[in-house]
Protein backbone atom coordinates (compact mmCIF):
# COMPACT_ATOMS: atom_id res chain seq x y z
CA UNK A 1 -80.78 114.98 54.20
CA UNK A 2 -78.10 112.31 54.86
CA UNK A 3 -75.39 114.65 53.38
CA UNK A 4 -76.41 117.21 55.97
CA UNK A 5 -75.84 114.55 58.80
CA UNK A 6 -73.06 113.80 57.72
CA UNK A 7 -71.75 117.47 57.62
CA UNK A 8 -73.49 117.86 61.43
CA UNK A 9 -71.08 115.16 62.23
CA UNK A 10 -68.27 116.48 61.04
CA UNK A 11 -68.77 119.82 62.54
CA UNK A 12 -69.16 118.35 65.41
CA UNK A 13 -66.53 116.07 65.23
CA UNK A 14 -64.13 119.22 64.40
CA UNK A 15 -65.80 121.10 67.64
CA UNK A 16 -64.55 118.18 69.68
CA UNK A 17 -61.28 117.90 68.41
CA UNK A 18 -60.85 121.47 69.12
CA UNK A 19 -61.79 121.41 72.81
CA UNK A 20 -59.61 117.98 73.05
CA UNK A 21 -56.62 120.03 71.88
CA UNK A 22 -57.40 123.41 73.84
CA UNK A 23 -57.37 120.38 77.16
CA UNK A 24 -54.05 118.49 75.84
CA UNK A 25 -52.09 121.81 75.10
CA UNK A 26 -53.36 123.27 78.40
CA UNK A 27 -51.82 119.85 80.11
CA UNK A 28 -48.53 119.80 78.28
CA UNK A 29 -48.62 123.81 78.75
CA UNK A 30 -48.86 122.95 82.51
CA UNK A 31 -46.44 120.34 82.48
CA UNK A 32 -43.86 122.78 80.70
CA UNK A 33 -44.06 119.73 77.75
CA UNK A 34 -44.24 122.20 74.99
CA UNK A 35 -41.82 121.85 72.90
CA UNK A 36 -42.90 118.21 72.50
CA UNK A 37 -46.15 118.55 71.49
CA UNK A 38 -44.11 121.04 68.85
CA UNK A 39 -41.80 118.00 67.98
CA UNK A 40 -44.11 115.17 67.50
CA UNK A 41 -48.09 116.46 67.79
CA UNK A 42 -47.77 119.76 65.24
CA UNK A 43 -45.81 118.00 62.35
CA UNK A 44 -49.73 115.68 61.82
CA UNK A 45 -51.43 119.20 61.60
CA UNK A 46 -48.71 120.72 59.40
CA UNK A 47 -49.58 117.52 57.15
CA UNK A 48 -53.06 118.51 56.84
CA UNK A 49 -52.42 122.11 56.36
CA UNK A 50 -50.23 121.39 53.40
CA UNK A 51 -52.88 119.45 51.79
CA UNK A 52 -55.13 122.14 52.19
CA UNK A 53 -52.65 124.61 50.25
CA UNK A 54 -52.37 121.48 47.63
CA UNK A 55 -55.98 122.01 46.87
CA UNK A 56 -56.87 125.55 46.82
CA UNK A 57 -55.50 126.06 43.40
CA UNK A 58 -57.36 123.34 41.68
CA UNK A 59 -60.81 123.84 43.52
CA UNK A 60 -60.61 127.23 42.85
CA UNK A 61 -59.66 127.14 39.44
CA UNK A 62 -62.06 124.16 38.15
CA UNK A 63 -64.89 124.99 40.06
CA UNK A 64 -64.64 128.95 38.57
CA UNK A 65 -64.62 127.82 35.32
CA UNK A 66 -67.49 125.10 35.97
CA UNK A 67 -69.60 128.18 37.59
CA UNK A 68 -69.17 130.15 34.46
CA UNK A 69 -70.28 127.23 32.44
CA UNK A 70 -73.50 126.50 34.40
CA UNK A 71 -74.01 130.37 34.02
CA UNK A 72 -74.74 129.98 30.35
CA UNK A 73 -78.41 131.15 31.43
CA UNK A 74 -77.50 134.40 32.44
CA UNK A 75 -77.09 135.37 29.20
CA UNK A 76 -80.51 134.28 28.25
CA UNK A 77 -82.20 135.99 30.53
CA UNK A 78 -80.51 139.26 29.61
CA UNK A 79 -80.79 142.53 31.77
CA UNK A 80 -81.88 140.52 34.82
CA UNK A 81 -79.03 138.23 34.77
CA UNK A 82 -76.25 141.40 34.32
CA UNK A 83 -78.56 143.70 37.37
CA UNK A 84 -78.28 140.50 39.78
CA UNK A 85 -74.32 139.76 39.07
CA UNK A 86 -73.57 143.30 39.35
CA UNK A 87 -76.04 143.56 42.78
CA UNK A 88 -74.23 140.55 44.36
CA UNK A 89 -70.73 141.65 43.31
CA UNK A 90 -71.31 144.88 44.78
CA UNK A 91 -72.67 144.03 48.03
CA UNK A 92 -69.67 141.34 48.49
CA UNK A 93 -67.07 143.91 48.01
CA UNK A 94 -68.90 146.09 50.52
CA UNK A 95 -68.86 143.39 53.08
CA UNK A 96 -65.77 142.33 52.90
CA UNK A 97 -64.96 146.28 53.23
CA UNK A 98 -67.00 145.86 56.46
CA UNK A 99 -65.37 143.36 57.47
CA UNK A 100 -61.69 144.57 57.22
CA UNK A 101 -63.10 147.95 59.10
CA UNK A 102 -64.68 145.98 62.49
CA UNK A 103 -61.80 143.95 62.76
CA UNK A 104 -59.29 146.80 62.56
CA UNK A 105 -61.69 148.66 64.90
CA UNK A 106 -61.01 146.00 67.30
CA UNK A 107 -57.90 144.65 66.37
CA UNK A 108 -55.97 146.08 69.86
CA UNK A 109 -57.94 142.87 71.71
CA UNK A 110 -56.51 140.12 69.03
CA UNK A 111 -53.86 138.13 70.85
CA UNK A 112 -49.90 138.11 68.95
CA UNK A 113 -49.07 134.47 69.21
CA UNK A 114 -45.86 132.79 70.32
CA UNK A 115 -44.26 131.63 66.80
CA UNK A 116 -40.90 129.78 68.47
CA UNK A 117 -38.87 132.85 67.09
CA UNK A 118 -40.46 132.90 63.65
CA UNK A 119 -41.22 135.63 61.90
CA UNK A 120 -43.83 136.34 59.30
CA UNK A 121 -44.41 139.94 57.21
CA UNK A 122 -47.52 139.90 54.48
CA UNK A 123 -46.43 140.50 50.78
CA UNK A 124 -46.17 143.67 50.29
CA UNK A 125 -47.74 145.17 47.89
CA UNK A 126 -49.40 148.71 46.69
CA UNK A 127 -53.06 149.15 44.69
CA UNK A 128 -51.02 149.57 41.13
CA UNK A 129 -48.71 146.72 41.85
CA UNK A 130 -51.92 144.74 43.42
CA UNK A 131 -53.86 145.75 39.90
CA UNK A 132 -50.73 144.79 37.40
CA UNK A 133 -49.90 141.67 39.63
CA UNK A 134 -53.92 140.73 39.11
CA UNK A 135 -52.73 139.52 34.99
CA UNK A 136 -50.21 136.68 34.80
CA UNK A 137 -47.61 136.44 32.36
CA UNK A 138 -47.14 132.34 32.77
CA UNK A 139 -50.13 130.24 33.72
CA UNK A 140 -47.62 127.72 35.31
CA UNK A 141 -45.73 130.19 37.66
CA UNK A 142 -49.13 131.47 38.96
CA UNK A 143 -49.78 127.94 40.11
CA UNK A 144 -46.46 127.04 41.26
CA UNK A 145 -46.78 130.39 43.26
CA UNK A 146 -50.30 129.63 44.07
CA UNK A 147 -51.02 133.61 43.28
CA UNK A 148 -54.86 133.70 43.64
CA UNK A 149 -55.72 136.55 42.10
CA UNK A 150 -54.01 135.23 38.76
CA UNK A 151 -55.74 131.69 38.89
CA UNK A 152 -59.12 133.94 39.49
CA UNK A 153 -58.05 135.45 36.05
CA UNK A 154 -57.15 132.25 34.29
CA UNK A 155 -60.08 130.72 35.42
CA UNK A 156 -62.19 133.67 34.66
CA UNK A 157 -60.14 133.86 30.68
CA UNK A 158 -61.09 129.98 30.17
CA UNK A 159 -64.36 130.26 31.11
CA UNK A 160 -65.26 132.77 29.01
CA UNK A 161 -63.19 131.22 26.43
CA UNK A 162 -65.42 127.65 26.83
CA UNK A 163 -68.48 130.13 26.38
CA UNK A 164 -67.41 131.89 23.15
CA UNK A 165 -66.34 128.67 21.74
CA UNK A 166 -70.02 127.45 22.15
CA UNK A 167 -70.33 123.86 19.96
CA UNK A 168 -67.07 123.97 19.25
CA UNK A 169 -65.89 123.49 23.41
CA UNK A 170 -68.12 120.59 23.74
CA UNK A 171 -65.59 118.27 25.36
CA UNK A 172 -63.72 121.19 27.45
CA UNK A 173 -66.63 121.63 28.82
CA UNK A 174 -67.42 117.95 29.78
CA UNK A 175 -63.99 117.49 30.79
CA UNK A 176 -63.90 120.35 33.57
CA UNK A 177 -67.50 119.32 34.74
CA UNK A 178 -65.51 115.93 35.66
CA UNK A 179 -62.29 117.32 36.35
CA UNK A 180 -64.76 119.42 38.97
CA UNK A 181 -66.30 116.18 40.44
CA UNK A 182 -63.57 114.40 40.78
CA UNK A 183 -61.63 117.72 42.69
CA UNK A 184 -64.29 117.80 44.71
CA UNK A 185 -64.05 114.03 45.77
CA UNK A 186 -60.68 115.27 46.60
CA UNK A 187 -61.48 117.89 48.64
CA UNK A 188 -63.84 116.34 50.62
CA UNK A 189 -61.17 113.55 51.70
CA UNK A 190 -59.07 116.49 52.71
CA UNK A 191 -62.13 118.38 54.33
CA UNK A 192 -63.09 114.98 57.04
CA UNK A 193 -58.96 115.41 58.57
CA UNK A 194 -60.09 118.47 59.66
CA UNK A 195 -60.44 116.91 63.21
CA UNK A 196 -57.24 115.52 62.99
CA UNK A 197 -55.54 118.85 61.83
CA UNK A 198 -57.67 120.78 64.46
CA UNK A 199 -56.31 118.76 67.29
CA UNK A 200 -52.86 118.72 66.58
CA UNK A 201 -52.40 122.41 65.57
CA UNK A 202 -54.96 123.82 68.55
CA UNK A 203 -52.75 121.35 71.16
CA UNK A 204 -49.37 122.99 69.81
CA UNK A 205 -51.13 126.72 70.09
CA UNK A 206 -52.49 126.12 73.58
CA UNK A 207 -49.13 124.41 74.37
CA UNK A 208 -47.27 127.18 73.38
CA UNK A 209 -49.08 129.96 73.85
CA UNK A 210 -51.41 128.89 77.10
CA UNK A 211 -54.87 129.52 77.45
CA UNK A 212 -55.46 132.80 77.19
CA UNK A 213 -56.03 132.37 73.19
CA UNK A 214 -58.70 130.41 74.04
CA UNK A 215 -60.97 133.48 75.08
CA UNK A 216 -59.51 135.32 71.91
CA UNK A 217 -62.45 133.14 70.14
CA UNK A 218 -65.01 134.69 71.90
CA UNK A 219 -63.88 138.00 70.48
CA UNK A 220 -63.55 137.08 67.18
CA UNK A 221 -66.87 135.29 67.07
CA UNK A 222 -68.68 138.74 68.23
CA UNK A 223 -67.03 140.90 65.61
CA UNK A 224 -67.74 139.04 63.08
CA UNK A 225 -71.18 139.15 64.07
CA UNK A 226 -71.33 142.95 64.49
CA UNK A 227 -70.43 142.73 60.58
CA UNK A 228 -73.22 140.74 60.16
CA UNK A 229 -75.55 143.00 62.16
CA UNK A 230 -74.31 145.93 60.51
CA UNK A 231 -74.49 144.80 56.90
CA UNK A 232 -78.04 143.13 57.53
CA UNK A 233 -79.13 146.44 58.85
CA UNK A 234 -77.73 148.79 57.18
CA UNK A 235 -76.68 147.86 53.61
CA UNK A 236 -80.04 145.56 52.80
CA UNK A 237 -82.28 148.18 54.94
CA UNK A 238 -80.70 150.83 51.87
CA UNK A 239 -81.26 148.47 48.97
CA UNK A 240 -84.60 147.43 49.61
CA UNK A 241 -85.75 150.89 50.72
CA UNK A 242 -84.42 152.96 47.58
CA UNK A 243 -84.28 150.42 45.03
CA UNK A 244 -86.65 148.11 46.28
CA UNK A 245 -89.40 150.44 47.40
CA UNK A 246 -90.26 148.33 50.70
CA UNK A 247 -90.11 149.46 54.04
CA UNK A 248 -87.15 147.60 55.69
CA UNK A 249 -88.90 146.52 58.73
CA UNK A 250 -91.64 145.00 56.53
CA UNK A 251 -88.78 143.51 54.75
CA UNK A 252 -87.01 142.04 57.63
CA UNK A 253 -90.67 141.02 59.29
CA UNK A 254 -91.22 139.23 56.31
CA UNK A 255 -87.85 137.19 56.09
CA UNK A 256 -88.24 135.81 59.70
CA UNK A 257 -88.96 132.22 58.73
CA UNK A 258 -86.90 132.04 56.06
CA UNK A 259 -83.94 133.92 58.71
CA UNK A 260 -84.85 131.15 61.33
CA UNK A 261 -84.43 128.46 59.07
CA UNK A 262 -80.94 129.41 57.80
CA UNK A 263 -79.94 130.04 60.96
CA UNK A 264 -80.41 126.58 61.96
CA UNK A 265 -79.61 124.77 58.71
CA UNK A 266 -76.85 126.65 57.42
CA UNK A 267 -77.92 125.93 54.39
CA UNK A 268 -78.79 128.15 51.55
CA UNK A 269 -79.33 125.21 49.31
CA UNK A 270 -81.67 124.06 51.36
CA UNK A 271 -83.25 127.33 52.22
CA UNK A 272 -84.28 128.19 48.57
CA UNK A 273 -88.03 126.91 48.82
CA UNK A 274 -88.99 129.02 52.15
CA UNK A 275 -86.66 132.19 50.98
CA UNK A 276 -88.24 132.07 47.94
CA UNK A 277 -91.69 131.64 49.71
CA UNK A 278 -90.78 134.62 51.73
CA UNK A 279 -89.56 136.61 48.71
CA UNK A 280 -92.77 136.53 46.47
CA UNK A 281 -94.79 137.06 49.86
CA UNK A 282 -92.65 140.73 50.04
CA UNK A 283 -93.66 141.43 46.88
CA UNK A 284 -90.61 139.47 44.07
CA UNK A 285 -91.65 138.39 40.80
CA UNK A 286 -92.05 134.56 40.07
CA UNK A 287 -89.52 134.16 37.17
CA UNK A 288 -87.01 137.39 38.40
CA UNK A 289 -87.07 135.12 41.99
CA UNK A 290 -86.76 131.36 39.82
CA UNK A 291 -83.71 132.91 39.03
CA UNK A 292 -82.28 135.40 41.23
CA UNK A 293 -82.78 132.90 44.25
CA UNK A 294 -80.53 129.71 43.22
CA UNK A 295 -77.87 132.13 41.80
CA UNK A 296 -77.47 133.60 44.41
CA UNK A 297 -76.95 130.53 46.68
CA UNK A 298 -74.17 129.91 44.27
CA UNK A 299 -72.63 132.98 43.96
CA UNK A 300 -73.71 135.30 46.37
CA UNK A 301 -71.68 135.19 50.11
CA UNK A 302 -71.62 138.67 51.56
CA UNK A 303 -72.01 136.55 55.34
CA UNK A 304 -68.40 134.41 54.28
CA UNK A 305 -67.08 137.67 52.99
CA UNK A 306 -67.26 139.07 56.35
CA UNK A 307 -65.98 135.99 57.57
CA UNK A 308 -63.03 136.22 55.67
CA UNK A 309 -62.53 139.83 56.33
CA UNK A 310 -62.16 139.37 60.41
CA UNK A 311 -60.73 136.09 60.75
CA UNK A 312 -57.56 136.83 57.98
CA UNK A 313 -57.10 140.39 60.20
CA UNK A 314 -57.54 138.12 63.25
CA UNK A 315 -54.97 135.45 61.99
CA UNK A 316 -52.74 137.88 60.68
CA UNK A 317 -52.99 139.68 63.94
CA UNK A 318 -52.38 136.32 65.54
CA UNK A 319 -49.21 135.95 63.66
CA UNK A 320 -47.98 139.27 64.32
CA UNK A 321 -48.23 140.64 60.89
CA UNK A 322 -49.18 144.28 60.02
CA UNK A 323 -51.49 144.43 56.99
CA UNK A 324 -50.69 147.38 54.63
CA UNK A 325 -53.53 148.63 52.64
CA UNK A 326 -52.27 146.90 49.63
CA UNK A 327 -52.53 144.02 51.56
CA UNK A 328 -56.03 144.71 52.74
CA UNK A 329 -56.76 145.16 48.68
CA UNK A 330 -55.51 141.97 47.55
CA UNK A 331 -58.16 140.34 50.03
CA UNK A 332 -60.61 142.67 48.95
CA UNK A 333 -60.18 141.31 45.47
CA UNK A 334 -59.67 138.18 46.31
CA UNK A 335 -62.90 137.59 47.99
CA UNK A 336 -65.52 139.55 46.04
CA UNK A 337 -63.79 137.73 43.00
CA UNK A 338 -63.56 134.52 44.57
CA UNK A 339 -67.31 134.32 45.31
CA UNK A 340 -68.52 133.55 41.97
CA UNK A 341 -67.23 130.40 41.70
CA UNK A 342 -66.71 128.79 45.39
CA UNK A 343 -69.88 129.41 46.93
CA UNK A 344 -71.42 126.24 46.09
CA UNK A 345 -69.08 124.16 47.17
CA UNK A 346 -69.15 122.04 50.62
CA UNK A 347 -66.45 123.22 52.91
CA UNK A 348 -66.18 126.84 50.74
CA UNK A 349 -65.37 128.69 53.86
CA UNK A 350 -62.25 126.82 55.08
CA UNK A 351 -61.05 126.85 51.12
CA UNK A 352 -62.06 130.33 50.45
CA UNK A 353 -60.20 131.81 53.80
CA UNK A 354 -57.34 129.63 52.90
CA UNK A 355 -57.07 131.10 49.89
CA UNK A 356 -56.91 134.71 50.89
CA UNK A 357 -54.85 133.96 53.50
CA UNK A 358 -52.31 132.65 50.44
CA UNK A 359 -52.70 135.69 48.61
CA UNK A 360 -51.12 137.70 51.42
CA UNK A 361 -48.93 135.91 52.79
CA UNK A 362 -50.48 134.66 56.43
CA UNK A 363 -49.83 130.94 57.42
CA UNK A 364 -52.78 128.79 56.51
CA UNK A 365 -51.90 126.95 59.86
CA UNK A 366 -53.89 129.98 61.26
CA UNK A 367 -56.46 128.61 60.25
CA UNK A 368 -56.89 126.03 63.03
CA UNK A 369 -57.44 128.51 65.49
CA UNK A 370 -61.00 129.37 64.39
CA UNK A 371 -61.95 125.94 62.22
CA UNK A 372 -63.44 125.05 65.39
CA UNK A 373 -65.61 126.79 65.98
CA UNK A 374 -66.68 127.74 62.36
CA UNK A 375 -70.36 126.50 62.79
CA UNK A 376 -71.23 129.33 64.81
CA UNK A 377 -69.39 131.68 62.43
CA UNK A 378 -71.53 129.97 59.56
CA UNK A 379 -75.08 129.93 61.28
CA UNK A 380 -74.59 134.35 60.88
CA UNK A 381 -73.23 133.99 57.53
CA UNK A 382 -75.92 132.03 55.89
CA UNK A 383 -78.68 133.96 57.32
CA UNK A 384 -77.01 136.91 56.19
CA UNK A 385 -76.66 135.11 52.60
CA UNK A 386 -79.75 134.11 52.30
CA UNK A 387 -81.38 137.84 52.96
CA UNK A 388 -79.05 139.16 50.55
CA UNK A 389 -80.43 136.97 47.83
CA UNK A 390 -84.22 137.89 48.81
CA UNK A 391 -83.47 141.71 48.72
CA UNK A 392 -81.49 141.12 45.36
CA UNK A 393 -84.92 139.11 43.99
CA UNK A 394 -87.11 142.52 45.49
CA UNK A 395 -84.32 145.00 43.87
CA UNK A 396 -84.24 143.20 40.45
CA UNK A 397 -88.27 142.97 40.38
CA UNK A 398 -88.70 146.66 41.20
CA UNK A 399 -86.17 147.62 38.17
CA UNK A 400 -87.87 145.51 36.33
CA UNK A 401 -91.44 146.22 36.77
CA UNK A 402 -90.28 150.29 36.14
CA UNK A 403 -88.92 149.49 33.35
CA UNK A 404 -91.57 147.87 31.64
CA UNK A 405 -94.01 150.90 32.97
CA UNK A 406 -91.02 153.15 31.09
CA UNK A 407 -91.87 150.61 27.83
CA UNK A 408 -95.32 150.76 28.02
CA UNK A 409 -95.22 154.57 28.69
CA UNK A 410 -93.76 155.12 25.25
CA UNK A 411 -96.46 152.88 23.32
């Protein structure tokens, strides 16, 4: 409870910052004081914008690994553990897909930023170069490069390596559980200068740019939630219907409270006992939901995927960059592979976009320009996280209990 204070404080400190900066860059704006706000105000939030590219490649690397550890269990459970990976993975990738599509739909009303003369062109890149450039060739140059898809892979290798080794990878695995903790620690001390950062960089934008960008928020917030909307309504009203056998307004009836409750929290975490109240009530098995339900607040984030999806097409937009379809790709990949090990962790969004922004090439600093207002962007995603985990647990039990009939049909 107090860590969920202290993260209403900090959103709200960040919320506050932003609206400070939008008033001080309007000011300077209005002043025709610009260019010092650039000199002297921007260099603080360029500070905390390179610490946030100094920590994506550990937290996503250590914390991968860590998530593959802890999912030692899957294994044990057998075909319900592959069916819910596989059911998560796939709904990511399709909304992040449905993310990319809205905010191209709607692209023409994203703003194209003043960048003082700079400027910036994504990595360029096409879907066999995107697959080959996927495998590293030196471990080191991948982090030096900070190329996310290949620290995905490492991670992903040395997991599974820690796993095979069994007995034998005793203290690898106690030494990444730490090295996790104590990245974490780090994180978090990067994740509370967020109202710092916020202030400085959204001061230099309005300052620059003038107000106008302001109502570009507005925009993005509403596309992001027409993902949402159509995902929730579309892609979970499919699953549940032909896979789940349950009427979809039955299903959504059903998931009310535990919608409500999300919505308010954003909290998946702390979600799990009502969703999973909710889940059994709609007709989930006891031991498929025991399991399907806290995996899935780990690994399952179709609402950030969307996230990620507008607000990198928004930033890029921003930053007047073109993304190719390659490009487009390489967040596609990035994302859906990202979400098995991040989701857990406090802050994941801000990391996670960061992170795709890195693999294509659009400033991190564009970040800034939504942080702000990123509670409002999570209150849609964990709702729509949390539903996707209860129509995974009413999926899973419906294979399951047909299968068994198939068993017992043979005897």
């Amino acid at each position: 409870m107090e860590q969920t204070k202290k993260k209403d404080r900090l959103a709200l400190w960040i919320f506050v910052a932003m609206l400070a900066g939008i008033v001080f860059g309007y000011i300077m704006w209005h002043v025709g004081q610009a260019a010092a706000v650039t000199a002297y105000i921007k260099p603080w939030g360029t500070i905390f914008v390179n610490l946030l590219k100094f920590i994506v490649v550990p937290v996503v690397l250590i914390s991968i690994v860590c998530g593959m550890i802890s999912m030692d269990d899957v294994k044990k459970v057998g075909s319900v553990g592959w069916k819910t990976v596989v059911y998560y993975m796939v709904t990511t990738l399709i909304a992040i897909i449905i993310g990319l599509v809205v905010a191209n739909l709607f692209k023409g009303a994203f703003p194209i930023l003043e960048t003082s003369g700079l400027e910036y062109e994504a990595k360029s890149s096409n879907f066999m170069d995107t697959i080959v450039n996927i495998f590293p060739s030196n471990m080191w140059s991948a982090f030096v490069s900070a190329n996310m898809l290949q620290v995905i892979v490492i991670a992903l290798l040395f997991g599974a390596g820690i796993l095979v080794a069994g007995d034998k990878a005793i203290h690898a695995k106690s030494l990444i559980e730490s090295l996790n903790e104590v990245v974490m620690a780090v994180m978090m001390f990067i994740i509370k200068l967020t109202p710092i950062g916020v202030f400085c960089l959204m001061a230099d934008t309005v300052a620059v740019n003038g107000p106008q960008i302001v109502g570009s928020l507005l925009i993005v917030l509403a596309v992001a939630y027409l993902g949402y909307i159509i995902h929730l309504l579309v892609v979970y009203s499919v699953a549940v219907k032909t896979m789940g056998g349950l009427s979809p307004l039955q299903f959504f009836m059903g998931m009310i409270p535990a919608m409500i409750f999300a919505f308010t929290s954003t909290s998946s975490v702390a979600t799990l006992p009502l969703n999973k109240e909710c889940s059994e009530k709609l007709g989930a098995d006891k031991d498929v939901a025991s399991f399907v339900l806290p995996l899935g607040a780990t690994i399952n984030m179709d609402g950030t995927a969307i996230y990620m999806g507008v607000t990198s097409l928004f930033i890029a937009t921003c930053y007047g960059i073109d993304l190719t379809i390659g490009n487009m790709l390489s967040i596609v990949l990035t994302a859906t592979l990202a979400s098995i090990g991040t989701a857990g962790v406090s802050g994941a969004g801000m990391i996670m976009l960061a992170m795709v922004l890195q693999s294509v090439g659009i400033p991190v600093e564009g970040i800034a320009l939504i942080v702000g207002v990123d509670k409002l962007f999570d209150m849609g995603r964990t709702t729509l996280n949390i539903v996707g985990d209860a129509s995974c647990a009413i999926v899973v039990s419906n294979w399951e209990r047909k299968k068994q009939e198939r068993l017992t049909a043979k005897k």
